[in-house]
Protein backbone atom coordinates (compact mmCIF):
# COMPACT_ATOMS: atom_id res chain seq x y z
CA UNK A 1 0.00 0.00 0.00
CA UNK A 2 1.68 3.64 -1.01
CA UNK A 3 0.22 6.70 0.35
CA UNK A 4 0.63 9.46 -2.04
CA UNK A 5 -0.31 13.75 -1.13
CA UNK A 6 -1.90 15.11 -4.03
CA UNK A 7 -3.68 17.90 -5.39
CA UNK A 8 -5.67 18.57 -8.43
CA UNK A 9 -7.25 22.72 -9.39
CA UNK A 10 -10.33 23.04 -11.30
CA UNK A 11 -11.98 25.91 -13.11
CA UNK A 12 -16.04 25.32 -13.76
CA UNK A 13 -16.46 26.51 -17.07
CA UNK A 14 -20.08 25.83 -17.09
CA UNK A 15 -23.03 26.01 -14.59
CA UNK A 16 -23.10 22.25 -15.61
CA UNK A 17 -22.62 19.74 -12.52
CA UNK A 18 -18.62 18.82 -12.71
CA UNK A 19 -16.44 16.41 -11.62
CA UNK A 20 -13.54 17.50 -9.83
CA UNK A 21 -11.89 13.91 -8.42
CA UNK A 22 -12.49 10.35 -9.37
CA UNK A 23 -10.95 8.00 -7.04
CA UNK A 24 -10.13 4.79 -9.23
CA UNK A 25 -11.12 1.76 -8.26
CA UNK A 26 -7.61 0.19 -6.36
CA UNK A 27 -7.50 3.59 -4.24
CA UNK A 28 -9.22 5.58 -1.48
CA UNK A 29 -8.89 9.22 -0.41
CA UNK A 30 -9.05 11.29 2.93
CA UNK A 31 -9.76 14.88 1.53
CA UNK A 32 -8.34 17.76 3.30
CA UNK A 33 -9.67 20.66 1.82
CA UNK A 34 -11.74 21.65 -1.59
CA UNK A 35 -10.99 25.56 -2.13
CA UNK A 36 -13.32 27.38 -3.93
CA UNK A 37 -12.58 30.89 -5.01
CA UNK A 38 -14.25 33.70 -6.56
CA UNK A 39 -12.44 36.81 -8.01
CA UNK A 40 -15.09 39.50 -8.75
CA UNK A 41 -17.62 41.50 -6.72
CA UNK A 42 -20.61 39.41 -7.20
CA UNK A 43 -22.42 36.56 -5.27
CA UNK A 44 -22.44 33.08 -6.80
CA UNK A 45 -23.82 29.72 -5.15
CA UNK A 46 -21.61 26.54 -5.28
CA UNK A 47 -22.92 23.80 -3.96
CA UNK A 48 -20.59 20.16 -4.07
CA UNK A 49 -21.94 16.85 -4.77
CA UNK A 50 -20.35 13.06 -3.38
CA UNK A 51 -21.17 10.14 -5.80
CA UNK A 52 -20.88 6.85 -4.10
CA UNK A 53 -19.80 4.42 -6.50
CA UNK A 54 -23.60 2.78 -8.09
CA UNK A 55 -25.09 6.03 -6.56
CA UNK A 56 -26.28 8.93 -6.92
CA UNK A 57 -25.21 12.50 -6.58
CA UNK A 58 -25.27 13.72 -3.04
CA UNK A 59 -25.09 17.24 -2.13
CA UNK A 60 -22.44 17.34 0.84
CA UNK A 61 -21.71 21.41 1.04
CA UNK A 62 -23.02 24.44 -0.02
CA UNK A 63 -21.20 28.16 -0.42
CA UNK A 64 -22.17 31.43 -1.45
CA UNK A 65 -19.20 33.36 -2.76
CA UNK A 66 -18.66 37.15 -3.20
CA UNK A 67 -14.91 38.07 -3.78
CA UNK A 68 -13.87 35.52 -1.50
CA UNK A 69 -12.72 32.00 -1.02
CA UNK A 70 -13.80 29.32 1.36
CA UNK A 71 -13.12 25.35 2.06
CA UNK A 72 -15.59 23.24 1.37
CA UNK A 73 -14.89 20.43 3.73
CA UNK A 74 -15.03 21.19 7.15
CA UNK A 75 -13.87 18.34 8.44
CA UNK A 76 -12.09 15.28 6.92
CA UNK A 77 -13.79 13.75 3.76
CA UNK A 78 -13.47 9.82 3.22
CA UNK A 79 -13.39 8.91 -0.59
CA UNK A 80 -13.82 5.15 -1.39
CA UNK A 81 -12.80 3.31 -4.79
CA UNK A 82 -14.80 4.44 -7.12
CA UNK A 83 -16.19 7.89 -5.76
CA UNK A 84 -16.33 10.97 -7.67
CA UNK A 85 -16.15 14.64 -6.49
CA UNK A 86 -18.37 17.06 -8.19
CA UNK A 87 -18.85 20.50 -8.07
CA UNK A 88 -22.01 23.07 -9.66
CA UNK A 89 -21.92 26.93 -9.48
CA UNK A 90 -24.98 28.97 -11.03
CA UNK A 91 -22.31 31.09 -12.50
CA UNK A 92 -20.12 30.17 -15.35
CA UNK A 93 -16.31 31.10 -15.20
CA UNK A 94 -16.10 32.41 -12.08
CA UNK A 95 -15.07 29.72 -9.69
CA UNK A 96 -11.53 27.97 -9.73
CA UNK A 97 -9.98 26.05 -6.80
CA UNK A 98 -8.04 23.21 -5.36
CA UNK A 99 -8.66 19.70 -4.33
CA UNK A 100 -6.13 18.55 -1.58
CA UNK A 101 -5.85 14.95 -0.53
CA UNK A 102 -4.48 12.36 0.62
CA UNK A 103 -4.40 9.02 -2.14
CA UNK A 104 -3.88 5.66 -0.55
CA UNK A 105 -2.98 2.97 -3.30
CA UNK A 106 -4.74 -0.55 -2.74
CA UNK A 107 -3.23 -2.10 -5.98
CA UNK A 108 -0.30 -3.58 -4.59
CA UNK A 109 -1.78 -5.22 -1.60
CA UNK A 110 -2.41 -9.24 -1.57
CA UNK A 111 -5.83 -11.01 -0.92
């Protein structure tokens, strides 16, 4: 098992549900922190969604941003095999960000 520290940035380009992480399917992930941040002078909601693997989308966190930047996860976020990350704002091109987490690699384990 290797643990690996990782982190991915995003830009939502679209008000369009979008996924931000996708744990494959010989890993798992603690997430840190999921920054969103927002540049100009003007409020926009961004809400960010959990899909279980077989699931369904699962809104886990909500934000309104104006000029300002905020972390998503309050806690500690468990990601199993398979899991996806997704993000939604009702504004297009205005929020980028950072996904920071911990990757633990099953492939190499036996049994």
């Amino acid at each position: 098992m290797a643990n690996f520290y990782k982190s991915n940035t995003y830009s939502l380009t679209t008000t369009n549900l979008t996924t931000i992480l996708t744990i494959n399917v010989s890993s798992i992930a603690i997430v840190k922190s999921v920054q969103a941040s927002h540049a100009t002078a003007s409020n926009v909601d961004v809400d960010l969604y959990v899909k279980k693997s077989g699931g369904s989308d699962v809104e886990i966190a909500h934000v309104e941003l104006n000029k300002s930047s905020e972390n998503m996860v309050k806690g500690i976020l468990n990601l199993e095999a398979g899991d996806v990350l997704k993000m939604q704002a009702d504004s297009a091109n205005e929020i980028t960000g950072q996904v920071s987490y911990l990757l633990v690699d099953r492939s190499q384990e036996n049994g």
